[in-house]
N, C-alpha and C. Protein backbone atom coordinates (compact mmCIF):
# COMPACT_ATOMS: atom_id res chain seq x y z
N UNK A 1 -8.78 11.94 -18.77
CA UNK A 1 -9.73 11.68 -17.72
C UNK A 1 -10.39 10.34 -18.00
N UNK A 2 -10.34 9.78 -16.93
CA UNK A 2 -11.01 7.92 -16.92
C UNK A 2 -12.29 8.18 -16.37
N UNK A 3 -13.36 7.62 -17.21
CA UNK A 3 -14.67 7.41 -16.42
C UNK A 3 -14.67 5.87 -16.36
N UNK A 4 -15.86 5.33 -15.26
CA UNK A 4 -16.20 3.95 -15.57
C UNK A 4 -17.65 4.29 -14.89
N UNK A 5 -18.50 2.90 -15.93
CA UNK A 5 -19.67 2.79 -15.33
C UNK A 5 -19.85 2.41 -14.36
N UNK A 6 -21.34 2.70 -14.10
CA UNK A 6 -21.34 2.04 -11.68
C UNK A 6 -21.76 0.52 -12.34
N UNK A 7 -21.03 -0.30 -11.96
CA UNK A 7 -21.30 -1.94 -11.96
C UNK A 7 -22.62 -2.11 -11.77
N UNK A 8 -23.61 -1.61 -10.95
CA UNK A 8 -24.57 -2.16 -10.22
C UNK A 8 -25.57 -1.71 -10.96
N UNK A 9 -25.82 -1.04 -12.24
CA UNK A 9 -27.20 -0.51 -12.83
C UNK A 9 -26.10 -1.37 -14.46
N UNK A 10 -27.72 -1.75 -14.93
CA UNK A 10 -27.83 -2.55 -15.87
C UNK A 10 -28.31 -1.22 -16.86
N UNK A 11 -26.69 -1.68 -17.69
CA UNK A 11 -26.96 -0.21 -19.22
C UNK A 11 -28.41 -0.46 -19.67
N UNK A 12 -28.83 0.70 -20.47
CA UNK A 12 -30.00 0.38 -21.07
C UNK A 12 -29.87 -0.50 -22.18
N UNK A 13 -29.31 -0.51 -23.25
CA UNK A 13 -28.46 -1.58 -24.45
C UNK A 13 -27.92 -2.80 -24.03
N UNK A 14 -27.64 -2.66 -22.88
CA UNK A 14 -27.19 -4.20 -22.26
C UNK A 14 -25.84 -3.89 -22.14
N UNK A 15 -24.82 -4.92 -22.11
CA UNK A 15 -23.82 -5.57 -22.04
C UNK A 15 -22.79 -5.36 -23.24
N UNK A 16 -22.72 -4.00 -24.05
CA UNK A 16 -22.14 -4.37 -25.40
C UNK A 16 -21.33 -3.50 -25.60
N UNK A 17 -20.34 -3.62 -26.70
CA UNK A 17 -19.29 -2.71 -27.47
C UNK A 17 -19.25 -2.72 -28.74
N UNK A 18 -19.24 -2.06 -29.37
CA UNK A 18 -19.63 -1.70 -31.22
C UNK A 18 -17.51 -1.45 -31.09
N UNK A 19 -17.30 -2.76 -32.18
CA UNK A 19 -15.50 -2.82 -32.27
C UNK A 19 -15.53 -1.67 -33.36
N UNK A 20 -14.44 -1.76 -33.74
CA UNK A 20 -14.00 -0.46 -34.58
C UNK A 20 -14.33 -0.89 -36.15
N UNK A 21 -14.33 -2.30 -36.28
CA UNK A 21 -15.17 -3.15 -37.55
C UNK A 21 -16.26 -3.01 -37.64
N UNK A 22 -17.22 -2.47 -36.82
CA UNK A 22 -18.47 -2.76 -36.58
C UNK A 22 -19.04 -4.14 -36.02
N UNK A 23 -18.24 -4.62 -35.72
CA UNK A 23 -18.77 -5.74 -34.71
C UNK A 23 -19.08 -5.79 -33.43
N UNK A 24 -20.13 -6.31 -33.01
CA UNK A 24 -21.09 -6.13 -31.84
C UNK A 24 -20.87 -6.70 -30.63
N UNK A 25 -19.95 -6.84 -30.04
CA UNK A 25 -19.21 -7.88 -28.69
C UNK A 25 -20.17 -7.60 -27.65
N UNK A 26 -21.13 -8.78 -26.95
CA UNK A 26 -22.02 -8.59 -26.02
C UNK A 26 -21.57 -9.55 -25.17
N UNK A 27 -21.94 -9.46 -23.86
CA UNK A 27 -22.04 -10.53 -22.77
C UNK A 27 -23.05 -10.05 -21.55
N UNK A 28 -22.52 -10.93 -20.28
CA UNK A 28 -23.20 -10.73 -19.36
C UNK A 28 -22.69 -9.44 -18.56
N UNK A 29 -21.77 -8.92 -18.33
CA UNK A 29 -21.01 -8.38 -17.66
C UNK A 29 -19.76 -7.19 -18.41
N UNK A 30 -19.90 -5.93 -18.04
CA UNK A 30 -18.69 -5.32 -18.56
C UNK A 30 -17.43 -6.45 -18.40
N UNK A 31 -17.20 -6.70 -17.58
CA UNK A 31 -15.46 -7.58 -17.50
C UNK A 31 -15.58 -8.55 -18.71
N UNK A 32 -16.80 -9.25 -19.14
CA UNK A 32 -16.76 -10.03 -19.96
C UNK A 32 -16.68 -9.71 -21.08
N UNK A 33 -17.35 -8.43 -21.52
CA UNK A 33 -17.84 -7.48 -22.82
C UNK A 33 -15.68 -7.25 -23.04
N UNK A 34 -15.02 -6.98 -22.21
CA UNK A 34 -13.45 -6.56 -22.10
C UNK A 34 -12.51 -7.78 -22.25
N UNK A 35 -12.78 -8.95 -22.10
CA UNK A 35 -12.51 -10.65 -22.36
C UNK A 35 -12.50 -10.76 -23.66
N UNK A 36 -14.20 -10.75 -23.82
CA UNK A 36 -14.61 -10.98 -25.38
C UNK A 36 -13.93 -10.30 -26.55
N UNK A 37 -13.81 -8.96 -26.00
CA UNK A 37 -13.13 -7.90 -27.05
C UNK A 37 -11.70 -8.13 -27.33
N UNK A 38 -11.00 -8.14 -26.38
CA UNK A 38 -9.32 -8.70 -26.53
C UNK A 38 -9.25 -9.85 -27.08
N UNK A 39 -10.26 -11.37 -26.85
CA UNK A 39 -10.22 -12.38 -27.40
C UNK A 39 -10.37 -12.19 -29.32
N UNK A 40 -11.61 -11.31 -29.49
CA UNK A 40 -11.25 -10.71 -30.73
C UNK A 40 -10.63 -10.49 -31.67
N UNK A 41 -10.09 -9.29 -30.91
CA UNK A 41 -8.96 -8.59 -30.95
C UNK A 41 -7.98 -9.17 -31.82
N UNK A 42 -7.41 -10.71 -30.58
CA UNK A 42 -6.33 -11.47 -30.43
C UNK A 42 -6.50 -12.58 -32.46
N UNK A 43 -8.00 -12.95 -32.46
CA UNK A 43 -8.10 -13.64 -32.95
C UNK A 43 -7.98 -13.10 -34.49
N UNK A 44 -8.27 -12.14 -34.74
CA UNK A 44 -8.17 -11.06 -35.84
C UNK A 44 -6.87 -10.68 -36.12
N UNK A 45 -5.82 -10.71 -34.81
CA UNK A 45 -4.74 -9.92 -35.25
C UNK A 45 -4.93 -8.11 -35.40
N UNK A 46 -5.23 -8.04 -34.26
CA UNK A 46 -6.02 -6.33 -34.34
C UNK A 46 -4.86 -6.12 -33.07
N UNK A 47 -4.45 -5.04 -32.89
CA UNK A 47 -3.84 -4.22 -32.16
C UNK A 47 -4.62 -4.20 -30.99
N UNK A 48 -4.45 -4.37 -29.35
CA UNK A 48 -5.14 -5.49 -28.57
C UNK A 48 -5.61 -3.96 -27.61
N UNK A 49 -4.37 -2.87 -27.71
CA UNK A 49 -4.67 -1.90 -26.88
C UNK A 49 -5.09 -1.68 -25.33
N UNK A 50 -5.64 -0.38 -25.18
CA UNK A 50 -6.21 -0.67 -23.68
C UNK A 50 -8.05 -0.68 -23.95
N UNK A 51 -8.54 -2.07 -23.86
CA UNK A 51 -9.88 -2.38 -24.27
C UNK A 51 -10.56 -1.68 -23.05
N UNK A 52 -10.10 -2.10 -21.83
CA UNK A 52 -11.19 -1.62 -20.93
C UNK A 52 -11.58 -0.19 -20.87
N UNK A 53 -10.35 0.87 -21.19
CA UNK A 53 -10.83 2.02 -21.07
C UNK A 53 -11.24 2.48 -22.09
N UNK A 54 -11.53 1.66 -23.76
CA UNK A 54 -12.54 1.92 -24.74
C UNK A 54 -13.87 1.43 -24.42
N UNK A 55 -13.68 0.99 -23.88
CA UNK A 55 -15.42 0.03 -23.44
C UNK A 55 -16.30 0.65 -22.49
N UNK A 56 -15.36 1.51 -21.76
CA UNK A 56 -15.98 2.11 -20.78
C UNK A 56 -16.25 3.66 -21.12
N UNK A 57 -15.43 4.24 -22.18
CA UNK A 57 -15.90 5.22 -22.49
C UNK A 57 -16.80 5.35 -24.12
N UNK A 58 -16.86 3.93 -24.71
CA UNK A 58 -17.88 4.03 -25.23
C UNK A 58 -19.42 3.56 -24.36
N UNK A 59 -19.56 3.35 -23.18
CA UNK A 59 -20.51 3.21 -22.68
C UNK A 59 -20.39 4.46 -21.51
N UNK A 60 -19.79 4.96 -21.66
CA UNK A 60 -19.89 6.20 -20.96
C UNK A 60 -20.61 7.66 -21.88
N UNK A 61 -20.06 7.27 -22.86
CA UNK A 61 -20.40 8.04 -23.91
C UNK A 61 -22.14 8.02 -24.08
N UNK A 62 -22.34 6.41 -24.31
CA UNK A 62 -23.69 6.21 -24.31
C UNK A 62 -24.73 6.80 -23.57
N UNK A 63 -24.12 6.78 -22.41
CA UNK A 63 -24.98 6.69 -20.64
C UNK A 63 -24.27 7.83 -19.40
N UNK A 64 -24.23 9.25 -19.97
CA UNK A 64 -23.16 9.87 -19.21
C UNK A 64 -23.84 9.20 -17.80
N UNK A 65 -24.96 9.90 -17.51
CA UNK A 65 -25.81 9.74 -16.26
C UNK A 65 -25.35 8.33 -15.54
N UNK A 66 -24.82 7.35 -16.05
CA UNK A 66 -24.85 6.48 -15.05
C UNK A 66 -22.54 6.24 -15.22
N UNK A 67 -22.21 6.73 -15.00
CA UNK A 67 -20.66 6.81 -14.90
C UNK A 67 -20.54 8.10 -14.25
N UNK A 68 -19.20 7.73 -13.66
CA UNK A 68 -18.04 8.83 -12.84
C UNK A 68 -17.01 8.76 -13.38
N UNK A 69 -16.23 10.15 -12.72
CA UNK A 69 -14.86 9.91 -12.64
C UNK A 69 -14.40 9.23 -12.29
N UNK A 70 -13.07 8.63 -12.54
CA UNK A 70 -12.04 7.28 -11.69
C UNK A 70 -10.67 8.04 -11.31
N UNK A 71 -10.32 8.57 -10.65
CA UNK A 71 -9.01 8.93 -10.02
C UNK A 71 -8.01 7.84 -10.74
N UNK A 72 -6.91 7.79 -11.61
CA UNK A 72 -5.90 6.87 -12.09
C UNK A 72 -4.75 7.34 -11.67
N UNK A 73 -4.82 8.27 -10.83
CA UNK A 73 -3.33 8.40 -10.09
C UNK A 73 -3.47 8.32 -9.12
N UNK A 74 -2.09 7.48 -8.64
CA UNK A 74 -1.65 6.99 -7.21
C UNK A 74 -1.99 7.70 -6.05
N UNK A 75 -2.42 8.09 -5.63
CA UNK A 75 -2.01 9.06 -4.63
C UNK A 75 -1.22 8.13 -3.43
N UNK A 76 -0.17 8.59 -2.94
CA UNK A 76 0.50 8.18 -2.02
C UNK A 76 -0.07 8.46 -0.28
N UNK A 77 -0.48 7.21 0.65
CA UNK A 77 -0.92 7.00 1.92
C UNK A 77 0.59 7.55 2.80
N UNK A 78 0.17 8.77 3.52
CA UNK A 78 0.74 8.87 4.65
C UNK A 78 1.11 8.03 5.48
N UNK A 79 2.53 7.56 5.64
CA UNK A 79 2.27 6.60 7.05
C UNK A 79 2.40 7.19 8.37
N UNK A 80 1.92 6.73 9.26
CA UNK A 80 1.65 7.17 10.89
C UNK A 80 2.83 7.01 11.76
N UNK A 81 2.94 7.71 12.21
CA UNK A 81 4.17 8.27 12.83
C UNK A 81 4.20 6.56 13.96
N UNK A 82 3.15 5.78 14.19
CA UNK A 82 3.52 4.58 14.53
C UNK A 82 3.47 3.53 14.12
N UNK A 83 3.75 3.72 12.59
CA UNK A 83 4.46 3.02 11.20
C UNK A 83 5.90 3.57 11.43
N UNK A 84 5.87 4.65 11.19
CA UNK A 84 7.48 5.27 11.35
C UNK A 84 7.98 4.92 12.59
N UNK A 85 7.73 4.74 13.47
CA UNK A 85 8.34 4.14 15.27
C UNK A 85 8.82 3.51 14.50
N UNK A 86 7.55 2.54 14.32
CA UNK A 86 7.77 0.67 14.01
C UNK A 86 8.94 0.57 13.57
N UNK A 87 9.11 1.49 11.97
CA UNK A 87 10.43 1.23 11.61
C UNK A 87 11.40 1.62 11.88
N UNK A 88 11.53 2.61 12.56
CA UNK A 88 12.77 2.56 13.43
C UNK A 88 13.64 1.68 14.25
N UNK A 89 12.65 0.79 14.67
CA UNK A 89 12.90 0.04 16.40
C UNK A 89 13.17 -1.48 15.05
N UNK A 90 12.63 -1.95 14.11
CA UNK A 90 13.03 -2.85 13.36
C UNK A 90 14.15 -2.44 12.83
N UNK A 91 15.09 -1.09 12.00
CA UNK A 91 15.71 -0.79 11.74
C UNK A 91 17.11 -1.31 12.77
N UNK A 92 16.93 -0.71 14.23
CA UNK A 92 18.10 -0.61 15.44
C UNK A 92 17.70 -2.55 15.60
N UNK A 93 16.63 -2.88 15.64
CA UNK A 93 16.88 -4.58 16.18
C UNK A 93 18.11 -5.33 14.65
N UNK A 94 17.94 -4.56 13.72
CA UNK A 94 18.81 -5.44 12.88
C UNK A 94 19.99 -4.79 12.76
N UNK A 95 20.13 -3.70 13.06
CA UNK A 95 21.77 -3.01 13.48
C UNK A 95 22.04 -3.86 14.76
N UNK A 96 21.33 -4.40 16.06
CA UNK A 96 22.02 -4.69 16.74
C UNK A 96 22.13 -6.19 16.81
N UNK A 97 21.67 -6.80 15.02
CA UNK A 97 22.40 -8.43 15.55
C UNK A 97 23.62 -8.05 14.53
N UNK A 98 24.06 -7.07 14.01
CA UNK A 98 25.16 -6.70 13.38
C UNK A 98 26.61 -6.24 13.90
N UNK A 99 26.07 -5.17 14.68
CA UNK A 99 27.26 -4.56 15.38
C UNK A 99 26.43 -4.64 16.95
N UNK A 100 27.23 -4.32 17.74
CA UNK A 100 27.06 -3.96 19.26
C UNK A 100 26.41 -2.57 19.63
N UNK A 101 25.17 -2.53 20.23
CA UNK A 101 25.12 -1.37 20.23
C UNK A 101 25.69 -0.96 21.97
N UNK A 102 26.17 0.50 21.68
CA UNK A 102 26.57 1.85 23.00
C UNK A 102 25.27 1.82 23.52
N UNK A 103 25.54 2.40 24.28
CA UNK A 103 24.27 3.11 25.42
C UNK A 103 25.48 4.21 26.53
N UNK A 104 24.53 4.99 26.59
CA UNK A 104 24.81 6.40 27.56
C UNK A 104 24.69 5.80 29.06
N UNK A 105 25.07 7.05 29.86
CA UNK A 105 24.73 6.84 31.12
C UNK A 105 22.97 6.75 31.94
N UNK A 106 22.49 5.99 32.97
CA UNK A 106 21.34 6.61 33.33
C UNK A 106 21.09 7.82 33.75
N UNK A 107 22.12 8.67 33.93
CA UNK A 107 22.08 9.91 34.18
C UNK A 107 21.53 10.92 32.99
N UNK A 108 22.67 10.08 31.82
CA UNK A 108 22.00 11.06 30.38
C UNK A 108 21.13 10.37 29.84
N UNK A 109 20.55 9.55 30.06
CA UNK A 109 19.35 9.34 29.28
C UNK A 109 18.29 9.98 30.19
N UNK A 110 18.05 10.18 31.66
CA UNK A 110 17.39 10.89 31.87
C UNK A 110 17.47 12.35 31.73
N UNK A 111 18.88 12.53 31.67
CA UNK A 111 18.90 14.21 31.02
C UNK A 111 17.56 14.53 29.96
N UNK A 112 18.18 13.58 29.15
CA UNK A 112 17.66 13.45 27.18
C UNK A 112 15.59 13.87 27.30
N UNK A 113 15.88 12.56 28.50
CA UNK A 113 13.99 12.33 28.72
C UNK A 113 13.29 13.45 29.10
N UNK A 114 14.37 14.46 29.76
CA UNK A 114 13.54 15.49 30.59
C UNK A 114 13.74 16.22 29.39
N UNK A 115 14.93 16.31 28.64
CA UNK A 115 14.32 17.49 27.70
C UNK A 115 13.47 17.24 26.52
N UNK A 116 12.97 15.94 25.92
CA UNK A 116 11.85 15.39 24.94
C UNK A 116 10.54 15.54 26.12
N UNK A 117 10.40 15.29 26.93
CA UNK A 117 9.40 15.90 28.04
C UNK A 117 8.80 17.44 27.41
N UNK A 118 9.66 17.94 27.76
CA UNK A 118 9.29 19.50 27.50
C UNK A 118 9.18 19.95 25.67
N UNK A 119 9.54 19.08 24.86
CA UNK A 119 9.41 19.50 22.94
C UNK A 119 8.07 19.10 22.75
N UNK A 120 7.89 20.45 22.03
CA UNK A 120 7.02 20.13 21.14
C UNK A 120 6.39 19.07 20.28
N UNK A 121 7.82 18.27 19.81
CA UNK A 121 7.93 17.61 19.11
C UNK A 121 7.64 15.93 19.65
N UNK A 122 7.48 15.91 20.79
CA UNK A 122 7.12 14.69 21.41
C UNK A 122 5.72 14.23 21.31
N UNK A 123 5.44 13.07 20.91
CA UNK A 123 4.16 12.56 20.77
C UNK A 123 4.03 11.18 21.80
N UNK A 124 2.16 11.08 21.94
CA UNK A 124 2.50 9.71 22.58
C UNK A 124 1.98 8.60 21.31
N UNK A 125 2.57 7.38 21.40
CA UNK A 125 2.25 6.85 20.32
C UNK A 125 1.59 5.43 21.08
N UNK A 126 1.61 5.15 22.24
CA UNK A 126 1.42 3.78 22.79
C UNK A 126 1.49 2.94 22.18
N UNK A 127 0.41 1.71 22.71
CA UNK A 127 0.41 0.27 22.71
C UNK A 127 -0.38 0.04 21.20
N UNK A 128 -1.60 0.88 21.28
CA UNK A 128 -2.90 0.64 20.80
C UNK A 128 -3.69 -0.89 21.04
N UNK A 129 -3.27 -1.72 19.57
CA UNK A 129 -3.78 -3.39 19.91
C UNK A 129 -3.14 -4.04 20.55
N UNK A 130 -3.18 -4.97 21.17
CA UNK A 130 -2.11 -6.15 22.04
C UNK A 130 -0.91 -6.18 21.34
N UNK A 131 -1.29 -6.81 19.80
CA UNK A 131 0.27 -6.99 18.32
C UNK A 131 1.30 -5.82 18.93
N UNK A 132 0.36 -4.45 18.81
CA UNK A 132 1.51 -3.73 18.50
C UNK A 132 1.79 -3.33 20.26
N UNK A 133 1.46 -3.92 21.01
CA UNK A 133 1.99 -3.13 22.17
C UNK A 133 3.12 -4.12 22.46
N UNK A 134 2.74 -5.16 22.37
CA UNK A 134 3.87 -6.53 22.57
C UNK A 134 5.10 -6.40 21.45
N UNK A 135 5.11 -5.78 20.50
CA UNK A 135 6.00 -5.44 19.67
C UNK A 135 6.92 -4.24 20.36
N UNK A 136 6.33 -3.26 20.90
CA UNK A 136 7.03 -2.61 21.36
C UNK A 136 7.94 -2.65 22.52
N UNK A 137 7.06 -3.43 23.45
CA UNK A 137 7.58 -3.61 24.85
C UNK A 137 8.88 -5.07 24.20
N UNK A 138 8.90 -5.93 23.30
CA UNK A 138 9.79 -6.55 22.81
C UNK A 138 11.09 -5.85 22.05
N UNK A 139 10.62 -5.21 21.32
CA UNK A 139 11.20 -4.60 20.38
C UNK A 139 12.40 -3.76 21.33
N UNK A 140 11.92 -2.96 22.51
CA UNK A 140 12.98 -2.15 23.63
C UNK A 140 13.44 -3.41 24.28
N UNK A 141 13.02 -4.27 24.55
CA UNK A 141 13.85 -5.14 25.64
C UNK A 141 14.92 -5.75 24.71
N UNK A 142 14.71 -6.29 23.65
CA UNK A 142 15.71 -6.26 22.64
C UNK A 142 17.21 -5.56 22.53
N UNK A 143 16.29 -4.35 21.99
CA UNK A 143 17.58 -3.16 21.87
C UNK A 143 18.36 -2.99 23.50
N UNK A 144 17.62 -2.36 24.16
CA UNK A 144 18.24 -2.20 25.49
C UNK A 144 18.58 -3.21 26.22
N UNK A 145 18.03 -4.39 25.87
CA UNK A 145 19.13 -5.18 27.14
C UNK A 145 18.29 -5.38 28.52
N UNK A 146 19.16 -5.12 29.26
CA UNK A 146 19.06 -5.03 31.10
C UNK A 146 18.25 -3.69 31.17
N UNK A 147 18.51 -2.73 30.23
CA UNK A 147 18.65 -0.98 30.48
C UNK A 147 17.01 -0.96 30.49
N UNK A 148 16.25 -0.13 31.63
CA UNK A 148 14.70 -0.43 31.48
C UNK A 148 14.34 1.28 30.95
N UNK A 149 13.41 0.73 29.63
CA UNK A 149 12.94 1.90 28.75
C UNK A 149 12.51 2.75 29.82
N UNK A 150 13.08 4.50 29.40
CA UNK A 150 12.39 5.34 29.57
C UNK A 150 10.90 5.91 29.16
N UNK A 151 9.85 5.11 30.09
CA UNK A 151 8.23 5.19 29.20
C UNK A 151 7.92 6.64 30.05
N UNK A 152 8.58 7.65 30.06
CA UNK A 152 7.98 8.66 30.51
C UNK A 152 7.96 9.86 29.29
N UNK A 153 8.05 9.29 28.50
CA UNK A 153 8.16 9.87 26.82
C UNK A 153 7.75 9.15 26.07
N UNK A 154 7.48 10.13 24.71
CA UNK A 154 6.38 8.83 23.37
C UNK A 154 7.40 8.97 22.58
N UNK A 155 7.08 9.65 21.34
CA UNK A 155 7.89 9.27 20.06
C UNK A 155 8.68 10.72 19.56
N UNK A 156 9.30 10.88 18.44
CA UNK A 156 9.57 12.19 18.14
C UNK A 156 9.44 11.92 17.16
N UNK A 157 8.62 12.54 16.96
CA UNK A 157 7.84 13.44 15.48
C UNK A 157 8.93 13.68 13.97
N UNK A 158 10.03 14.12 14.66
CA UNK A 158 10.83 14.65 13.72
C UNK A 158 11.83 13.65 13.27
N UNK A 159 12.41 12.46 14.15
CA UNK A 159 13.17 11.52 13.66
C UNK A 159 12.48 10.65 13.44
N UNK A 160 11.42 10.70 13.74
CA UNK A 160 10.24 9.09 13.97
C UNK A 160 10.75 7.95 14.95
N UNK A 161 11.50 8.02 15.96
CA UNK A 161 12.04 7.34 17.06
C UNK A 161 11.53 7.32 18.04
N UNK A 162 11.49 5.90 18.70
CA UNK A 162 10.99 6.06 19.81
C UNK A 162 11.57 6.26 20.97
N UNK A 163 11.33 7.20 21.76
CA UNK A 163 12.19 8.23 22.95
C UNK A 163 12.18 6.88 23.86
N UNK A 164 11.39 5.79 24.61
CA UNK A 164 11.89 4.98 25.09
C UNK A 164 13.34 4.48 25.43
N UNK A 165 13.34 4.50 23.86
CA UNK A 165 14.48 3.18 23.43
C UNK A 165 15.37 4.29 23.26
N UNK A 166 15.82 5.45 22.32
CA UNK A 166 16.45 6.59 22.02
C UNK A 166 17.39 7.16 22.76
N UNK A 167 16.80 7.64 24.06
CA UNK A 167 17.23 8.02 25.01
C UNK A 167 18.27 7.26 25.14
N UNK A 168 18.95 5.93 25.34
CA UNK A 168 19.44 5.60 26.14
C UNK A 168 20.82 4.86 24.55
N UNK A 169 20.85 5.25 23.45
CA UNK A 169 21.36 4.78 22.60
C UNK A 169 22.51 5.80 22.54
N UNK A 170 23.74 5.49 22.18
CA UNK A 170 24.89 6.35 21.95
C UNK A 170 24.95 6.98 20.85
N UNK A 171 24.08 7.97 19.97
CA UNK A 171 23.94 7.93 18.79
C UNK A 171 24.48 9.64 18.66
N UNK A 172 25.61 9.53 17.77
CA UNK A 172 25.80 11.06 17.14
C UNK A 172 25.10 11.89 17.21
N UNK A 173 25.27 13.21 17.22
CA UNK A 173 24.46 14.26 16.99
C UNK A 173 24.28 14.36 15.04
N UNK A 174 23.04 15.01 15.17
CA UNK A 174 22.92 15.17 13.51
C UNK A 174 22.49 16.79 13.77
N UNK A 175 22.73 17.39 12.21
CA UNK A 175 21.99 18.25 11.58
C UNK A 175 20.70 18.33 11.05
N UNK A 176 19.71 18.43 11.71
CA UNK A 176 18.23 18.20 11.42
C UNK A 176 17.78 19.49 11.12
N UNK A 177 17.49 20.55 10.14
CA UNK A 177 16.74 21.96 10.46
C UNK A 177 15.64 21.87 11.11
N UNK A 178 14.66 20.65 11.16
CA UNK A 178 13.37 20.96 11.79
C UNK A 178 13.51 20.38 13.43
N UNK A 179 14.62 19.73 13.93
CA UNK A 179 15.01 19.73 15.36
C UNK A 179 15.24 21.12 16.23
N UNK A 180 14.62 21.49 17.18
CA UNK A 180 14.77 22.55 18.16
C UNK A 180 16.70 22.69 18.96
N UNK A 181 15.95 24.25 18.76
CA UNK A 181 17.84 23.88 19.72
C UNK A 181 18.01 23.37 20.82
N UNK A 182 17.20 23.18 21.88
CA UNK A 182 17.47 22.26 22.84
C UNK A 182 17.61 20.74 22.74
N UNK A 183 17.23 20.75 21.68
CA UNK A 183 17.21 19.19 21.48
C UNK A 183 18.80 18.38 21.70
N UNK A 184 18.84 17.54 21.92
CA UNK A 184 20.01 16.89 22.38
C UNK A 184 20.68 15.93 21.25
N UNK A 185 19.82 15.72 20.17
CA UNK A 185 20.29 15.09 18.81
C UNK A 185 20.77 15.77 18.04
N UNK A 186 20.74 17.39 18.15
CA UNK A 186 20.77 18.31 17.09
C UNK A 186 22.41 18.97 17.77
N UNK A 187 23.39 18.66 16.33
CA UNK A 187 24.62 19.49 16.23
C UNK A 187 24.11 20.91 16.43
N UNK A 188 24.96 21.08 17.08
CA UNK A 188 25.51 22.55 17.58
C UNK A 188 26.32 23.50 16.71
């Protein structure tokens, strides 16, 4: 467990660390008191270690009352299902300066639309800021061409695609377990 002191209250002792020699490393500032000490350290030929988290738990030690816990693991940020669009629609713009992309009929892409209409699994994800709405409305004219996005649908949840652009792409069926059986992406 990592504590650190709150920056903003001045220890009662000041600025200092008692080294493992008994030497007294002071400054203005913890970051400096952690400078000074490695400079030390360095100059002694002492094993250089992790200074900051001795410094902080010998002044934690000192001063429980003025330190916390520090969380030192990552925790990993969810991204938003219009992070996940995003990368989708960047994904298909660089498949299509590669290969050629298919497209379906307007008949089946409105099939497709009416049945993401009715899933669960359909979200709306819009424009939000200008950046990202102009990204999008680019990003489909891109992929599709002439072919004008189906905007009577948002995103799907489950591939992270945007039903716009989707709909109208020639793309295999897959095996998804968390796709519905009506779904029109999902093998049979």
């Amino acid at each position: 467990m990592t504590f650190k002191m709150n920056p903003n209250i001045y220890p009662p002792g000041g600025f200092v660390f008692r080294e493992r020699d008994g030497t007294m490393i002071r400054a203005g500032s913890w970051k400096a008191v952690v400078t000074r000490t490695k400079a030390y350290r360095k100059r002694n030929v002492l094993e250089v270690g992790d200074v900051e988290k001795e410094v902080m738990d010998q002044a934690c030690a000192a001063s429980p009352d003025l330190c916390q816990r520090v969380n030192t693991e990552a925790v990993p940020v969810p991204r938003t299902l219009k992070s996940r669009v995003f990368a989708w629609l960047n994904d298909w713009r660089k498949e299509k300066k590669n290969n050629p992309v298919r497209y379906v009929s307007d008949a089946e892409a409105e099939r497709r639309a009416k049945i993401c209409q009715g899933c669960g699994f359909q979200r709306a994800v819009g424009g939000g800021c200008s950046s990202c709405a102009a990204f999008l409305k680019a990003s489909r004219k891109e992929i599709l061409e002439k072919v004008p996005a189906q905007t009577s649908v948002g995103a799907c949840a489950v591939l992270n695609s945007d039903l716009p652009t989707a709909v109208h792409l020639d793309e295999i069926a897959i095996r998804h377990t968390e796709l519905p059986g009506h779904c029109w992406r999902k093998a049979q």
